[in-house]
Protein backbone atom coordinates (compact mmCIF):
# COMPACT_ATOMS: atom_id res chain seq x y z
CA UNK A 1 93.49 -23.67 59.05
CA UNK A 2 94.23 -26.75 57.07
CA UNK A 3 97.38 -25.70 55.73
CA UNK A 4 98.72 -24.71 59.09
CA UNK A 5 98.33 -28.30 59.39
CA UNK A 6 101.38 -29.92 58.29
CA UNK A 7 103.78 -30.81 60.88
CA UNK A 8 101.08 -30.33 63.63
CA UNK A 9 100.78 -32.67 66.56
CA UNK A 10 97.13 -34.09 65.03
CA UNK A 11 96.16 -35.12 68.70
CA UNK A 12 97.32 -32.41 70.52
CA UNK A 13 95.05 -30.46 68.15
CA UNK A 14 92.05 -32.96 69.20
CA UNK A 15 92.93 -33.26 72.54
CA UNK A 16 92.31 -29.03 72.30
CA UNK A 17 89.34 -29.26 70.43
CA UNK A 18 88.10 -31.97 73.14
CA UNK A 19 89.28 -29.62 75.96
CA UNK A 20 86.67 -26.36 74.46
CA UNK A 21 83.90 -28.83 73.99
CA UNK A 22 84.31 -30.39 77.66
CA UNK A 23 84.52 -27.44 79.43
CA UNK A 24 81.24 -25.00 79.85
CA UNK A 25 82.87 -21.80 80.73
CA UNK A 26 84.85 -22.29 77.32
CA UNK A 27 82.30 -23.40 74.95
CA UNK A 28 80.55 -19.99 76.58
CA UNK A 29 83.31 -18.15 75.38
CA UNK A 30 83.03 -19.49 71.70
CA UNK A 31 79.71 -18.52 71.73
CA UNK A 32 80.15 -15.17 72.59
CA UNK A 33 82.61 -14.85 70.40
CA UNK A 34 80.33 -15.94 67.84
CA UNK A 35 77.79 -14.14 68.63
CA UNK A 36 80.42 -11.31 68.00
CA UNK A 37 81.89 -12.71 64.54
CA UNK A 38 77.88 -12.51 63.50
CA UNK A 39 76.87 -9.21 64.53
CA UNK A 40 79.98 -7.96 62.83
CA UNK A 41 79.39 -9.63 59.53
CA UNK A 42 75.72 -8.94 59.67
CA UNK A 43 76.77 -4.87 60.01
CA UNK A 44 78.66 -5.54 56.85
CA UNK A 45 76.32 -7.34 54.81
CA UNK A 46 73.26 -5.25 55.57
CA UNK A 47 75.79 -2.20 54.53
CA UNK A 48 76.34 -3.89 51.43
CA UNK A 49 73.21 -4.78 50.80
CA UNK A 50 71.63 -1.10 52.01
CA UNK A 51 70.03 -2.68 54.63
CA UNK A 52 69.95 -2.74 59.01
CA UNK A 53 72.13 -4.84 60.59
CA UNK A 54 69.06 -6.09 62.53
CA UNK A 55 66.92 -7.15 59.20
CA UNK A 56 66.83 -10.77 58.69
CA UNK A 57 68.58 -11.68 55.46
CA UNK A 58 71.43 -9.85 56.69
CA UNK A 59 71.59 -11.87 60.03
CA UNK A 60 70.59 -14.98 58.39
CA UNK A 61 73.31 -14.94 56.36
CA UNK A 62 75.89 -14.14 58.48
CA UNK A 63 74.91 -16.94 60.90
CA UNK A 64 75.02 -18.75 57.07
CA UNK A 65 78.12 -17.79 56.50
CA UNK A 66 80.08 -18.37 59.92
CA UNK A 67 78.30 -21.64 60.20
CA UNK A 68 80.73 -22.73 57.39
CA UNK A 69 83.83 -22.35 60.12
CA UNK A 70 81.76 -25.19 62.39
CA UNK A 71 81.45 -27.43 59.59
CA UNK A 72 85.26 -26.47 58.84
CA UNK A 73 86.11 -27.57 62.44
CA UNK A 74 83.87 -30.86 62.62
CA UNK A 75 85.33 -31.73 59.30
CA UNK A 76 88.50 -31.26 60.94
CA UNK A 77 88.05 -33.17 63.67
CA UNK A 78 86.58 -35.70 61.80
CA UNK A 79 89.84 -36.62 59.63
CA UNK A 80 92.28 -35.43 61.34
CA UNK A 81 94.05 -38.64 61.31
CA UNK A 82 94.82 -38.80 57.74
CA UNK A 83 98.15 -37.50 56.12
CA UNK A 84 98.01 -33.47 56.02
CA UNK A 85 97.14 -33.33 52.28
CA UNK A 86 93.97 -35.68 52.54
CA UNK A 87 92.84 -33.86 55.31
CA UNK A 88 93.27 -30.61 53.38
CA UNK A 89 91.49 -31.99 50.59
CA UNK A 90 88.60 -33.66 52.43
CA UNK A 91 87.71 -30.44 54.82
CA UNK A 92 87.85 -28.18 51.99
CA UNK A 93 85.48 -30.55 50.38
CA UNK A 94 82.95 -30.79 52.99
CA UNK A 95 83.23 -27.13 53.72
CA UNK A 96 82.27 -26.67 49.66
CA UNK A 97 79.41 -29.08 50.15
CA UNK A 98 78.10 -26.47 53.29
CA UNK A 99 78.66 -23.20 50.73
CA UNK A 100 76.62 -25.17 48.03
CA UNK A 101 73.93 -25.23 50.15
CA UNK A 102 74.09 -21.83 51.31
CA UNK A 103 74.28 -20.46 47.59
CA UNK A 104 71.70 -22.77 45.95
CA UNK A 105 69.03 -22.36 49.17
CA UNK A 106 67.68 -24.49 51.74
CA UNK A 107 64.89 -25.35 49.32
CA UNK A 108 67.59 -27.76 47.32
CA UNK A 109 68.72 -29.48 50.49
CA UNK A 110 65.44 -31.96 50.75
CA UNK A 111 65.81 -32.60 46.32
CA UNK A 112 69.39 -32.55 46.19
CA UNK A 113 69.52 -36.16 48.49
């Protein structure tokens, strides 16, 4: 996503992002879509794992996982004014501060501050 960036209209792209968020019947549709994304990646990680798709360290983590695309797309938002590189390297840093997390546990979260 961030290297599709470059020559990009950077408020068109937030003027889109505003347009999903404003509007109810699209934000549903994300969700489902979601909702989708997860079930998909939980079948896969419980498979990997030998475990059901409906056990919950494999839905856990796929929530986990795609959770890291919503912090890739507030990120996003978030600098989206800056020059194409910056951006790159700032979203890609935030979205590495979200997989940190994930990897080390939610138990470092509270000592890591």
């Amino acid at each position: 996503m961030t290297s599709w960036l470059t020559g990009q209209d950077a408020q068109a792209i937030r003027r889109f992002g505003d347009l999903i968020r404003a509007t109810p019947s699209l934000r549903a549709y994300q969700s489902d879509m979601m909702d989708q994304f997860v079930s998909v990646a939980a079948e896969i990680l419980a498979a990997r794992a030998s475990m059901n798709a409906d056990d919950p360290e494999p839905q856990i983590a796929a929530r986990a996982l795609l959770g890291l695309w919503h912090v890739q797309a507030e990120s996003l938002r978030k600098h989206l004014d800056g020059a194409p590189e910056r951006v790159r390297e700032l979203v890609t840093a935030d979205v590495r501060r979200a997989a940190w997390l994930i990897e080390n546990g939610l138990g470092m979260f509270a000592a890591r501050g």
